[in-house]
ModelCIF file with pLDDT and N, C-alpha, C, O atoms, coordinates in Angstrom:
data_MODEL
#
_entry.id   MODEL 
#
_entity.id                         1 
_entity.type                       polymer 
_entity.pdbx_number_of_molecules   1 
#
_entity_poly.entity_id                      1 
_entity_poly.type                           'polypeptide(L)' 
_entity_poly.nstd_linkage                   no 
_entity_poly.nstd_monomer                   no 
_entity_poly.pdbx_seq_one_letter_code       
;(UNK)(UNK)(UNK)(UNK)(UNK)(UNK)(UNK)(UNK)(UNK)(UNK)(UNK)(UNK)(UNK)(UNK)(UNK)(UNK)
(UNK)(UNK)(UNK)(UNK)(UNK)(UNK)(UNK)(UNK)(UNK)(UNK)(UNK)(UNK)(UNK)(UNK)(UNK)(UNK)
(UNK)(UNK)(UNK)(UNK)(UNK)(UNK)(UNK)(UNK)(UNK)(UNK)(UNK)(UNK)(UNK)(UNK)(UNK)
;
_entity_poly.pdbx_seq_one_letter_code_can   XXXXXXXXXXXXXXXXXXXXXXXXXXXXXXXXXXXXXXXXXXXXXXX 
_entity_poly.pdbx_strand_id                 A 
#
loop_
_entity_poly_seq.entity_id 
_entity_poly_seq.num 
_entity_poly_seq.mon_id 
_entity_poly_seq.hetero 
1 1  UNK n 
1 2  UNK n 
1 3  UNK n 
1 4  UNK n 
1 5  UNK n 
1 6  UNK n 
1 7  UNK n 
1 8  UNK n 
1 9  UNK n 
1 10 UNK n 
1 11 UNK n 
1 12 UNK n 
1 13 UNK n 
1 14 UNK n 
1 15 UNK n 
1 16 UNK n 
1 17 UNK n 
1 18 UNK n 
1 19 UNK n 
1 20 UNK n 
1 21 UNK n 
1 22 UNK n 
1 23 UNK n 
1 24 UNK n 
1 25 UNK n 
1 26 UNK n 
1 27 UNK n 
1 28 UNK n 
1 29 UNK n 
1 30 UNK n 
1 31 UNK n 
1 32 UNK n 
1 33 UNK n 
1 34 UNK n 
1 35 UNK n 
1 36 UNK n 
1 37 UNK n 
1 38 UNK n 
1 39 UNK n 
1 40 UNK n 
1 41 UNK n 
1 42 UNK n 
1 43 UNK n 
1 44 UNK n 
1 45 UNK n 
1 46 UNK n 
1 47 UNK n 
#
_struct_asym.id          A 
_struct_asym.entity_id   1 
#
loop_
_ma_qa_metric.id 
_ma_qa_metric.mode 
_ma_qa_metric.name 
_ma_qa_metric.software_group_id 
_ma_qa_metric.type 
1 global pLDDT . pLDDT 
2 local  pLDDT . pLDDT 
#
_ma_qa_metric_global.metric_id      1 
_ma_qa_metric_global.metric_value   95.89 
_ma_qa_metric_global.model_id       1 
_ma_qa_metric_global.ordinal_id     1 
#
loop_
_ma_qa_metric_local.label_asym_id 
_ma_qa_metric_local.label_comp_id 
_ma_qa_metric_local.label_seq_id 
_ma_qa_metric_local.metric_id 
_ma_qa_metric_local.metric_value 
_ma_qa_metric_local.model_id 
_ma_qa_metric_local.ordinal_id 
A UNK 1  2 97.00 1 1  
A UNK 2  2 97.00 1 2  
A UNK 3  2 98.00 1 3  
A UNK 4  2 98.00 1 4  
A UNK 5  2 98.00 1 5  
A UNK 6  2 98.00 1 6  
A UNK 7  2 98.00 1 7  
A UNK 8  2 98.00 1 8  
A UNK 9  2 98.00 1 9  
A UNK 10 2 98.00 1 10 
A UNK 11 2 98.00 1 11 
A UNK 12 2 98.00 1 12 
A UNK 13 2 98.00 1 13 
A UNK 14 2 98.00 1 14 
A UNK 15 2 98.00 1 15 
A UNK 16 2 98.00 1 16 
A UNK 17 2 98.00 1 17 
A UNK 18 2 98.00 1 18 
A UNK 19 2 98.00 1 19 
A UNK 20 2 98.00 1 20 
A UNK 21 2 98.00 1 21 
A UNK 22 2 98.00 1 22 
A UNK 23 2 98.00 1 23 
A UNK 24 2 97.00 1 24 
A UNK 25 2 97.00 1 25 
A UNK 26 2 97.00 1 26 
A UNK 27 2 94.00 1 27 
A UNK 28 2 95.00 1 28 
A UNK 29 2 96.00 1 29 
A UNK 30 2 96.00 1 30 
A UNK 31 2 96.00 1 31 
A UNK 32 2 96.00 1 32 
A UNK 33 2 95.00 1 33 
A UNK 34 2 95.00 1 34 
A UNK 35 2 94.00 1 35 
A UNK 36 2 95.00 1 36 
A UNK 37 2 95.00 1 37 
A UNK 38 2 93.00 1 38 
A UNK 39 2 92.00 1 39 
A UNK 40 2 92.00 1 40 
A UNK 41 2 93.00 1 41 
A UNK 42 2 92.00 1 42 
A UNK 43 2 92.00 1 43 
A UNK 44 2 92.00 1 44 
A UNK 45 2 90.00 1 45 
A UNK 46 2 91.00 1 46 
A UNK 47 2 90.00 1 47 
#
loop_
_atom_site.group_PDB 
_atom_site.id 
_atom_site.type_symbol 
_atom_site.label_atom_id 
_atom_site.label_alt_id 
_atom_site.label_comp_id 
_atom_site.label_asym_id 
_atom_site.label_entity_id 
_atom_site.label_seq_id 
_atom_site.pdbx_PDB_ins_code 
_atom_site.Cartn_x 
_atom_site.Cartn_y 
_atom_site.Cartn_z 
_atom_site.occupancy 
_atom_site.B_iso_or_equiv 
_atom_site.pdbx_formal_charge 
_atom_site.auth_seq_id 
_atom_site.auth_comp_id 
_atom_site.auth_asym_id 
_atom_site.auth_atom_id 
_atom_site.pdbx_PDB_model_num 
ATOM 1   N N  . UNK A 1 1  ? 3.512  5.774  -17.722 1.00 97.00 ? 1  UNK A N  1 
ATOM 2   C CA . UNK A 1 1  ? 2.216  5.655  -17.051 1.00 97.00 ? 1  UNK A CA 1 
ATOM 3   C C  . UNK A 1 1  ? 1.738  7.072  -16.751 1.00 97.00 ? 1  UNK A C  1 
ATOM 4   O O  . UNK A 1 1  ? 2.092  7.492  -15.649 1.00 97.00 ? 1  UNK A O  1 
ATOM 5   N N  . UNK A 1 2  ? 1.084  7.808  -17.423 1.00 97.00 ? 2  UNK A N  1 
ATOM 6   C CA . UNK A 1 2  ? 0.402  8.869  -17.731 1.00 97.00 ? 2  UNK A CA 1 
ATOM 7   C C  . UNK A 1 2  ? -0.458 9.006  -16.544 1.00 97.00 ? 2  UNK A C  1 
ATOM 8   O O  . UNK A 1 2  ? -0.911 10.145 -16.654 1.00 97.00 ? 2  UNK A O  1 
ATOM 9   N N  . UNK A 1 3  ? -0.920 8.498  -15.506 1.00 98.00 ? 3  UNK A N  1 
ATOM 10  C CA . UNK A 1 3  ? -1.492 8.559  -14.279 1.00 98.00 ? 3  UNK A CA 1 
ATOM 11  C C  . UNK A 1 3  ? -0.741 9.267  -13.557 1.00 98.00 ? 3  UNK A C  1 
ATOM 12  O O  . UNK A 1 3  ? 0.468  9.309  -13.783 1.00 98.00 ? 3  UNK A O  1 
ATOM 13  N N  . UNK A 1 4  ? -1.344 9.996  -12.497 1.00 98.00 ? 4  UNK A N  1 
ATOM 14  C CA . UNK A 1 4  ? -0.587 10.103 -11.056 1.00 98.00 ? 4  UNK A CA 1 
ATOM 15  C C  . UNK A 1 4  ? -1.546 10.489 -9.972  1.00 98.00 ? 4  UNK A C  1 
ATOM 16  O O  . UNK A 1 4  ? -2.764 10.319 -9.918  1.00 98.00 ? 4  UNK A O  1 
ATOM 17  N N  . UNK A 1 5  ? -0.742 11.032 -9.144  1.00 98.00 ? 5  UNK A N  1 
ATOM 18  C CA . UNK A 1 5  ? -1.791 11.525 -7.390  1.00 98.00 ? 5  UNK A CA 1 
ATOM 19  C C  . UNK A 1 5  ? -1.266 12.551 -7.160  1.00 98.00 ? 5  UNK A C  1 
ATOM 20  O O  . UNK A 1 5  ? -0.091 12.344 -7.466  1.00 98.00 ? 5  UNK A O  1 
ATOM 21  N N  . UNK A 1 6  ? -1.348 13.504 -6.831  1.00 98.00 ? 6  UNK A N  1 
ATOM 22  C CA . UNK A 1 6  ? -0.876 15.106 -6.531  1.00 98.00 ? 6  UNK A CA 1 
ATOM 23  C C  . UNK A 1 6  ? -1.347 15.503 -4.893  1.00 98.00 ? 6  UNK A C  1 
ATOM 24  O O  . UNK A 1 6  ? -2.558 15.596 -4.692  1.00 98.00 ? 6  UNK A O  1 
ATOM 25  N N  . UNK A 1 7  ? -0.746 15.651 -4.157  1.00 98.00 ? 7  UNK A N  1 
ATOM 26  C CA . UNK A 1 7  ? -1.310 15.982 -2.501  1.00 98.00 ? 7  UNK A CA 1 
ATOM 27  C C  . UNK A 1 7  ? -0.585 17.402 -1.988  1.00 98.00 ? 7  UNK A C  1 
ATOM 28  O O  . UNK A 1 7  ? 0.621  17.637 -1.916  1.00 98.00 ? 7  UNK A O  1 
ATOM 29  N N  . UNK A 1 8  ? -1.497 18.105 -1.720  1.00 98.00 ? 8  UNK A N  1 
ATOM 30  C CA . UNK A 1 8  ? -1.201 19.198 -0.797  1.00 98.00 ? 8  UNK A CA 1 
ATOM 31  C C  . UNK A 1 8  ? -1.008 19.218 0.422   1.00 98.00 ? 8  UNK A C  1 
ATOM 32  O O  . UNK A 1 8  ? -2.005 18.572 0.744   1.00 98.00 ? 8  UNK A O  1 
ATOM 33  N N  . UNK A 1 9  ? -0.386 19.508 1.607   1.00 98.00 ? 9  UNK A N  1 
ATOM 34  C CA . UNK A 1 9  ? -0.840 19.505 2.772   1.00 98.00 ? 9  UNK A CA 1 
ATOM 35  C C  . UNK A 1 9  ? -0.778 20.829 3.175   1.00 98.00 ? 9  UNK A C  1 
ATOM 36  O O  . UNK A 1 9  ? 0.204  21.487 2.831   1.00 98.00 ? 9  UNK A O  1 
ATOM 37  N N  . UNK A 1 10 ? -1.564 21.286 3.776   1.00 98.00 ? 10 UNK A N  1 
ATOM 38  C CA . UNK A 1 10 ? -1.581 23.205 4.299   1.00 98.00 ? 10 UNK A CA 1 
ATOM 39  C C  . UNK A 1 10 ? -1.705 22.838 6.046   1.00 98.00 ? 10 UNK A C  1 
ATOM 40  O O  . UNK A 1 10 ? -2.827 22.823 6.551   1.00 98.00 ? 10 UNK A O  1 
ATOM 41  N N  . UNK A 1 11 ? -0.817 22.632 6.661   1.00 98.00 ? 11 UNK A N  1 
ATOM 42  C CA . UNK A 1 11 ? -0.358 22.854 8.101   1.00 98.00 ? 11 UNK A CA 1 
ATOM 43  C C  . UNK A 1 11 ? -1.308 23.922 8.932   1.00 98.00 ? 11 UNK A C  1 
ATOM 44  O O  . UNK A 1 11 ? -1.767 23.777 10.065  1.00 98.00 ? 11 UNK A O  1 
ATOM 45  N N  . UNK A 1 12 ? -1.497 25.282 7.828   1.00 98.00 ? 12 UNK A N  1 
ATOM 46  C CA . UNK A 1 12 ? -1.916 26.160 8.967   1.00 98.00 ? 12 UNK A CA 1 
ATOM 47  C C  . UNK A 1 12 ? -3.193 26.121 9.078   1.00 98.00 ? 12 UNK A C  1 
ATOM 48  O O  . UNK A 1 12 ? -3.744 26.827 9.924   1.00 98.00 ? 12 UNK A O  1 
ATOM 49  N N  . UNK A 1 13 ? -3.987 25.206 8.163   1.00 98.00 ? 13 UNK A N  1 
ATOM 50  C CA . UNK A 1 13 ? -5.442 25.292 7.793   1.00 98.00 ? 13 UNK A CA 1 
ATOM 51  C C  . UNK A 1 13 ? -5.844 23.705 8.342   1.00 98.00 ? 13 UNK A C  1 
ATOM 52  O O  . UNK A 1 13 ? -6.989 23.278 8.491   1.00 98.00 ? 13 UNK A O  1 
ATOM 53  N N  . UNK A 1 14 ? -4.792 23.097 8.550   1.00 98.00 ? 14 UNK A N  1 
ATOM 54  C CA . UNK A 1 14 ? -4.830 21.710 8.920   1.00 98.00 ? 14 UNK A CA 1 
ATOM 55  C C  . UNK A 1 14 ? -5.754 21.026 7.594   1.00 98.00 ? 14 UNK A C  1 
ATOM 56  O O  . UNK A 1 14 ? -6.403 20.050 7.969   1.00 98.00 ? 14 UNK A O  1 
ATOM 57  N N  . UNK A 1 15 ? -5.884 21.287 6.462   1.00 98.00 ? 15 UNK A N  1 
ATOM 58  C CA . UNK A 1 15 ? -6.262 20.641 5.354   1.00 98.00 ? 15 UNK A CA 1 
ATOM 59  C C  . UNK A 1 15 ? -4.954 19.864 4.232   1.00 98.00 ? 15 UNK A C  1 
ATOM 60  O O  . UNK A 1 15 ? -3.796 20.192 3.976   1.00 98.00 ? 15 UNK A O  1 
ATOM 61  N N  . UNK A 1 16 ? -5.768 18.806 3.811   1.00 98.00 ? 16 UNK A N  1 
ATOM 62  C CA . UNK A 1 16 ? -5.014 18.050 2.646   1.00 98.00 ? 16 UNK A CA 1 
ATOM 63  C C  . UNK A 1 16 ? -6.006 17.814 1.488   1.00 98.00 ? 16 UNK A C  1 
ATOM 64  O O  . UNK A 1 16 ? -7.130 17.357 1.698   1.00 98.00 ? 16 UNK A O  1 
ATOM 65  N N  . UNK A 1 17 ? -5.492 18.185 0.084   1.00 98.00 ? 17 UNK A N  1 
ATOM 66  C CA . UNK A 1 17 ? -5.922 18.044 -0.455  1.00 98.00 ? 17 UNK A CA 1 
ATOM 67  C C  . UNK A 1 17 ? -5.237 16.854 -2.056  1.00 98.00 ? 17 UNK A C  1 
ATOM 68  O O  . UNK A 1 17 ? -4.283 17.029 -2.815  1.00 98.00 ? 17 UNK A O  1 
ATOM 69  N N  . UNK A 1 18 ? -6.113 15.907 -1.989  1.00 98.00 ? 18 UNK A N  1 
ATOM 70  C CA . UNK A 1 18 ? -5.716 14.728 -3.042  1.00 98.00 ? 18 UNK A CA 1 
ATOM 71  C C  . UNK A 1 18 ? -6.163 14.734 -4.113  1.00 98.00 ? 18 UNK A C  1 
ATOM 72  O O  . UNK A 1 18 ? -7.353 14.590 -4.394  1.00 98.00 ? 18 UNK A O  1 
ATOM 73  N N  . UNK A 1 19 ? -5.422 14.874 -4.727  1.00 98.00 ? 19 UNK A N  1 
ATOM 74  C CA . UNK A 1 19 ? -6.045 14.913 -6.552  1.00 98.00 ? 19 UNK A CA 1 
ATOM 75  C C  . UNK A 1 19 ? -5.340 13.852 -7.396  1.00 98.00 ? 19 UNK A C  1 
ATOM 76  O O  . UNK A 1 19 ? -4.123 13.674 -7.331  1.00 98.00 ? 19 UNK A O  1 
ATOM 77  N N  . UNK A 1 20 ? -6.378 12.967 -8.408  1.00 98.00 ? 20 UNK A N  1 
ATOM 78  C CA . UNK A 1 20 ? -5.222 12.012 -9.139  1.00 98.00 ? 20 UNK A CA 1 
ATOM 79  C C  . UNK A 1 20 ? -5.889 12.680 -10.547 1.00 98.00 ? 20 UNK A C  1 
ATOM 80  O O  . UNK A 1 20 ? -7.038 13.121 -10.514 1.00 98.00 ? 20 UNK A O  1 
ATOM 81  N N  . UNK A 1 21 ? -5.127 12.718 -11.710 1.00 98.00 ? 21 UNK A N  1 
ATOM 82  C CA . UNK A 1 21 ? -4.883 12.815 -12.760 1.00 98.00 ? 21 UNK A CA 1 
ATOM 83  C C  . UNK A 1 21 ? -4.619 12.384 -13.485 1.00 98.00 ? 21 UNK A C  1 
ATOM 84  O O  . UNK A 1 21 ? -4.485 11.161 -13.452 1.00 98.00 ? 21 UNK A O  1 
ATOM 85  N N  . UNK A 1 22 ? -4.367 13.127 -14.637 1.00 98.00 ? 22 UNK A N  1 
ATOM 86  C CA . UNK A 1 22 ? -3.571 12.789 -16.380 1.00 98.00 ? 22 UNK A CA 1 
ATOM 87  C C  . UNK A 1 22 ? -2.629 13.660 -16.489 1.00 98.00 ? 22 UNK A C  1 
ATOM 88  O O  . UNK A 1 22 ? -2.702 14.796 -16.021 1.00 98.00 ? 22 UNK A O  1 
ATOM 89  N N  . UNK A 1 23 ? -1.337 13.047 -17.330 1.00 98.00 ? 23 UNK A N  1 
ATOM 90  C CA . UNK A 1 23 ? -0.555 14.090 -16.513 1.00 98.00 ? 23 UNK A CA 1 
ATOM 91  C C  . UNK A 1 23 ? 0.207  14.422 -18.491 1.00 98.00 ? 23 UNK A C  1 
ATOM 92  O O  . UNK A 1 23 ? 0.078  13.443 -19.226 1.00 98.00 ? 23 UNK A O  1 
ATOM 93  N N  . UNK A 1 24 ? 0.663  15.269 -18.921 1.00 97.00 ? 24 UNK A N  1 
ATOM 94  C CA . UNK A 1 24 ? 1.186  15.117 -20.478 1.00 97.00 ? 24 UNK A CA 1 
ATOM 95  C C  . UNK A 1 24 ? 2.176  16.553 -20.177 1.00 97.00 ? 24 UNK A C  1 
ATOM 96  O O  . UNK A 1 24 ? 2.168  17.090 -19.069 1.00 97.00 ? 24 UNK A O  1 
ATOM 97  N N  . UNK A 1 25 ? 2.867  16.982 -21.131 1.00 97.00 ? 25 UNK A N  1 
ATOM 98  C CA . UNK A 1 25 ? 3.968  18.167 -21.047 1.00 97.00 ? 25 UNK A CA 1 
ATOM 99  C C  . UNK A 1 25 ? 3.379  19.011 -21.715 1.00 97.00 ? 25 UNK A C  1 
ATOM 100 O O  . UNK A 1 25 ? 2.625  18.751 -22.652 1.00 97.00 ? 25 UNK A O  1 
ATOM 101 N N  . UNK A 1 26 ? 3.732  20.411 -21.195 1.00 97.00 ? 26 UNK A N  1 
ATOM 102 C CA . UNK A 1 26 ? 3.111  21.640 -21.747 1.00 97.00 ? 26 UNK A CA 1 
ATOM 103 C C  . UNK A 1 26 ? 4.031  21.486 -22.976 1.00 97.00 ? 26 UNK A C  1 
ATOM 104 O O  . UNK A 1 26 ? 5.020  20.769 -23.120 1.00 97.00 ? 26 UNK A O  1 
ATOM 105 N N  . UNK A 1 27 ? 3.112  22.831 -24.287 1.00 94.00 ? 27 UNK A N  1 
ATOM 106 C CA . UNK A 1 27 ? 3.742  22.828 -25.626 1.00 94.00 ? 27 UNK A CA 1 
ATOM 107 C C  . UNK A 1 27 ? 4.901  23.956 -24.888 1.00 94.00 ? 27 UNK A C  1 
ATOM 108 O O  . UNK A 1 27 ? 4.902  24.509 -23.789 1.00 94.00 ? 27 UNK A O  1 
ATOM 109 N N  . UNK A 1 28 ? 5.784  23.991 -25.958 1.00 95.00 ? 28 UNK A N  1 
ATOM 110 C CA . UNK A 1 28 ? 6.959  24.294 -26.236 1.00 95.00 ? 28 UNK A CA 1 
ATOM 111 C C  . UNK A 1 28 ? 7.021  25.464 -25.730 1.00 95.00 ? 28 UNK A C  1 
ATOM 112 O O  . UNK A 1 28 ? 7.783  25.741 -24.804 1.00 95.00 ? 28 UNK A O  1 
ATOM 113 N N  . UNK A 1 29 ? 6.034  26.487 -26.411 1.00 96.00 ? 29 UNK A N  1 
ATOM 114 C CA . UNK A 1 29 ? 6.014  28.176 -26.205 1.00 96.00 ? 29 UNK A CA 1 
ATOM 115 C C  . UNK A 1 29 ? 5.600  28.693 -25.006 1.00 96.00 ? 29 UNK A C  1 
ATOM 116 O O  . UNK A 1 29 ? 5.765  29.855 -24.636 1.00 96.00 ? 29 UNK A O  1 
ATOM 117 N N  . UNK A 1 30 ? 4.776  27.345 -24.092 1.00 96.00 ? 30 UNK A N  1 
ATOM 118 C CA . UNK A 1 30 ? 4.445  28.304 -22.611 1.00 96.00 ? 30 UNK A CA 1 
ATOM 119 C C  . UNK A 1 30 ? 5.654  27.401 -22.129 1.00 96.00 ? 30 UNK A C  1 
ATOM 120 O O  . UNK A 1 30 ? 5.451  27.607 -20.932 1.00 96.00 ? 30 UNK A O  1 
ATOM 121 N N  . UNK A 1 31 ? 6.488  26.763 -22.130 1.00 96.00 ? 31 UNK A N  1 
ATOM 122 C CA . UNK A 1 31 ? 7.941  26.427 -21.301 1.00 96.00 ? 31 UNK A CA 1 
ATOM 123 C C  . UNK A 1 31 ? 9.098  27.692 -21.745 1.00 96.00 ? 31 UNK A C  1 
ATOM 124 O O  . UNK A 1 31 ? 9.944  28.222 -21.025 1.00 96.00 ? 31 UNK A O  1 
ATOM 125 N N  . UNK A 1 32 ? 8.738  27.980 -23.405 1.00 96.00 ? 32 UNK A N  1 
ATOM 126 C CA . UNK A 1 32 ? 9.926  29.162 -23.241 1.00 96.00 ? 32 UNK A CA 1 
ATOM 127 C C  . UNK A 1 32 ? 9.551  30.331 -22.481 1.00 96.00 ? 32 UNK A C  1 
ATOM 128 O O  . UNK A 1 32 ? 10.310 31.013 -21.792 1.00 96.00 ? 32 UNK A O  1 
ATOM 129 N N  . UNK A 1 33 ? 8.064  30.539 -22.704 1.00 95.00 ? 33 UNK A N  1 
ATOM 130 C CA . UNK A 1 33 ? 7.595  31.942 -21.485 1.00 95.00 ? 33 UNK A CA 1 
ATOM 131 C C  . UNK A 1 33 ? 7.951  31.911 -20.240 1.00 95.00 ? 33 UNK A C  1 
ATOM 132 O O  . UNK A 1 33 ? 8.364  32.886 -19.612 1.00 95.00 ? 33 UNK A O  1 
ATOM 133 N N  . UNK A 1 34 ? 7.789  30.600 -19.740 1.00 95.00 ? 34 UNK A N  1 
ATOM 134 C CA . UNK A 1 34 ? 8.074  30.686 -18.330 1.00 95.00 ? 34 UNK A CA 1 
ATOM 135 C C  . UNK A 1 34 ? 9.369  30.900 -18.070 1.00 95.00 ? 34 UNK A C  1 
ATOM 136 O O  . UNK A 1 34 ? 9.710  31.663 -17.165 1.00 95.00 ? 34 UNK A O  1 
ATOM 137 N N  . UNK A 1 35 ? 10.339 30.175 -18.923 1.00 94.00 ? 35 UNK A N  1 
ATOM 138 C CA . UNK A 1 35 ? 12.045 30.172 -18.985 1.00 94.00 ? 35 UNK A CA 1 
ATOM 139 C C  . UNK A 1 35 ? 12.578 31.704 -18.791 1.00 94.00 ? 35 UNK A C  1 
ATOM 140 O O  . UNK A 1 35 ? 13.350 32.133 -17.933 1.00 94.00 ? 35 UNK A O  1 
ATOM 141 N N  . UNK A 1 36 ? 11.903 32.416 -19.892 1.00 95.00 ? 36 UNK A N  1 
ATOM 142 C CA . UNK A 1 36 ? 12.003 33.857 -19.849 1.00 95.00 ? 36 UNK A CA 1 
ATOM 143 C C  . UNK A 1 36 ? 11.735 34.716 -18.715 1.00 95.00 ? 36 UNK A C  1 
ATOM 144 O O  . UNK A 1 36 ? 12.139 35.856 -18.486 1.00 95.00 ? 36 UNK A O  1 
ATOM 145 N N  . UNK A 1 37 ? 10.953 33.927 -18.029 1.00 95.00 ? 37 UNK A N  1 
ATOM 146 C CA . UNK A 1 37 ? 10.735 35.056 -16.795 1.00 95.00 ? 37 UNK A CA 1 
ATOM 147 C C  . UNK A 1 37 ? 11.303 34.730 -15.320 1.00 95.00 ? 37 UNK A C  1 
ATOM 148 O O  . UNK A 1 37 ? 10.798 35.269 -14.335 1.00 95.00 ? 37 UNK A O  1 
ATOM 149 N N  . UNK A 1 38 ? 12.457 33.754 -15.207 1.00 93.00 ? 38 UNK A N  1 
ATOM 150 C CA . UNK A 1 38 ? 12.765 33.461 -14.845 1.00 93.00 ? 38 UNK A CA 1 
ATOM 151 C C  . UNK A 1 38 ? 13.946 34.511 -14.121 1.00 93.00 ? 38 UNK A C  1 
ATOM 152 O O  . UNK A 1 38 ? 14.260 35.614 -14.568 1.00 93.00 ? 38 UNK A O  1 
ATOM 153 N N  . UNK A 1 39 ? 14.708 33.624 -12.440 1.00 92.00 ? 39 UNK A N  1 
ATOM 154 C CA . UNK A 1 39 ? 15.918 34.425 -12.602 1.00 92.00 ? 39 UNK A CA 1 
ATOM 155 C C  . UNK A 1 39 ? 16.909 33.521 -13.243 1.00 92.00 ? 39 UNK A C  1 
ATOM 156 O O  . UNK A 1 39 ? 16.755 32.302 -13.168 1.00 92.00 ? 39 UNK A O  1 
ATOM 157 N N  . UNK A 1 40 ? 17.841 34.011 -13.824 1.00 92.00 ? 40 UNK A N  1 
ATOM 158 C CA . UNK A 1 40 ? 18.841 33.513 -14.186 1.00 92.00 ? 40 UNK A CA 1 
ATOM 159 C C  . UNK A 1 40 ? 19.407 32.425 -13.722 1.00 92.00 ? 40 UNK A C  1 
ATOM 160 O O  . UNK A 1 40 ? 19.943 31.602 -14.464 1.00 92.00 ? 40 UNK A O  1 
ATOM 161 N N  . UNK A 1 41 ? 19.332 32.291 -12.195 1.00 93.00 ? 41 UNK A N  1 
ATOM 162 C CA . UNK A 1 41 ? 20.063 31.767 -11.323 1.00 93.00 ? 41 UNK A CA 1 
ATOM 163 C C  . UNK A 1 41 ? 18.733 30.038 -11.250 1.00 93.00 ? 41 UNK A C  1 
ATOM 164 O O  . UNK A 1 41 ? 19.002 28.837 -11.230 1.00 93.00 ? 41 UNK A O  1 
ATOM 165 N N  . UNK A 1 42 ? 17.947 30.472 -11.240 1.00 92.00 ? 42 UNK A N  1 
ATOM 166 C CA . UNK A 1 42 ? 17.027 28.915 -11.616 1.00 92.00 ? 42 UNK A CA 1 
ATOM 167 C C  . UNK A 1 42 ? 17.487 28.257 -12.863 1.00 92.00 ? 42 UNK A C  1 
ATOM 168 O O  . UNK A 1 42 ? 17.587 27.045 -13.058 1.00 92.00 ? 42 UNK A O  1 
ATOM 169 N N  . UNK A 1 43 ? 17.783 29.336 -13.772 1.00 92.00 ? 43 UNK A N  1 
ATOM 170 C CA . UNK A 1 43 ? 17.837 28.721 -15.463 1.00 92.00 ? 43 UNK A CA 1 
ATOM 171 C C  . UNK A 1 43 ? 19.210 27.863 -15.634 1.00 92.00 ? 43 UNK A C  1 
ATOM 172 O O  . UNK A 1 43 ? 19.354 26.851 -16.319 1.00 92.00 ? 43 UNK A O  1 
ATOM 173 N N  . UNK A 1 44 ? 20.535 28.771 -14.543 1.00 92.00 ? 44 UNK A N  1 
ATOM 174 C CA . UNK A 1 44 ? 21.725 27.902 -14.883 1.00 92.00 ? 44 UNK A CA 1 
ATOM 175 C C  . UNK A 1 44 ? 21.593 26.243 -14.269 1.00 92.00 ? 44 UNK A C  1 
ATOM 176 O O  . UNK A 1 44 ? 22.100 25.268 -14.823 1.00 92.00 ? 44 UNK A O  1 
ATOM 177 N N  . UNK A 1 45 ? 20.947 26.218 -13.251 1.00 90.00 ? 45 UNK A N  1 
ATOM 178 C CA . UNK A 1 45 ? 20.243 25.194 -12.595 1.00 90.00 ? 45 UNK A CA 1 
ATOM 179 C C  . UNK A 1 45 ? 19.884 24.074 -14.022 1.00 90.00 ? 45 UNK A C  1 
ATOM 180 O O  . UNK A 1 45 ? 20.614 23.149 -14.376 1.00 90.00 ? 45 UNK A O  1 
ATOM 181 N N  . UNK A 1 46 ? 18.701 24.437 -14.602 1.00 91.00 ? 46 UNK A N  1 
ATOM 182 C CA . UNK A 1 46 ? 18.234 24.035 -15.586 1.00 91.00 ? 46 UNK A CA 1 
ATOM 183 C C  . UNK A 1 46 ? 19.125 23.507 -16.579 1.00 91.00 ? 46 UNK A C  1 
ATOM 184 O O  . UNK A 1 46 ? 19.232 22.319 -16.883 1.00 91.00 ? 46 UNK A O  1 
ATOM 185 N N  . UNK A 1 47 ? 19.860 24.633 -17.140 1.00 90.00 ? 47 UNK A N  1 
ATOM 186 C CA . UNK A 1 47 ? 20.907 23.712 -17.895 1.00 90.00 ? 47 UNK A CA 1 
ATOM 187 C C  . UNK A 1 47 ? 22.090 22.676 -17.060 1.00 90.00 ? 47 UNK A C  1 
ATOM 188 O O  . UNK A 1 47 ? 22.875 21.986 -17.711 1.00 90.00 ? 47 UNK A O  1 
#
């Protein structure tokens, strides 16, 4: 189900913000960019 609802809450601003969407997976090459810039210590996580 490709739907969802996304909510912020910001405490110090006393705002919430609700967003619903479409939701699909990034391509391949901006997940390895991000992987790459990672610390290490998130990535062993990952695997």
């Amino acid at each position: 189900h490709d739907q969802i609802t996304a909510l912020f809450f910001w405490n110090s601003i006393n705002v919430q913000i609700r967003i619903k969407a479409i939701i699909n997976k990034t391509d391949e090459d901006f997940s390895n960019l991000h992987y790459i810039s990672r610390a290490k210590e998130k990535n062993a996580l990952a695997h």
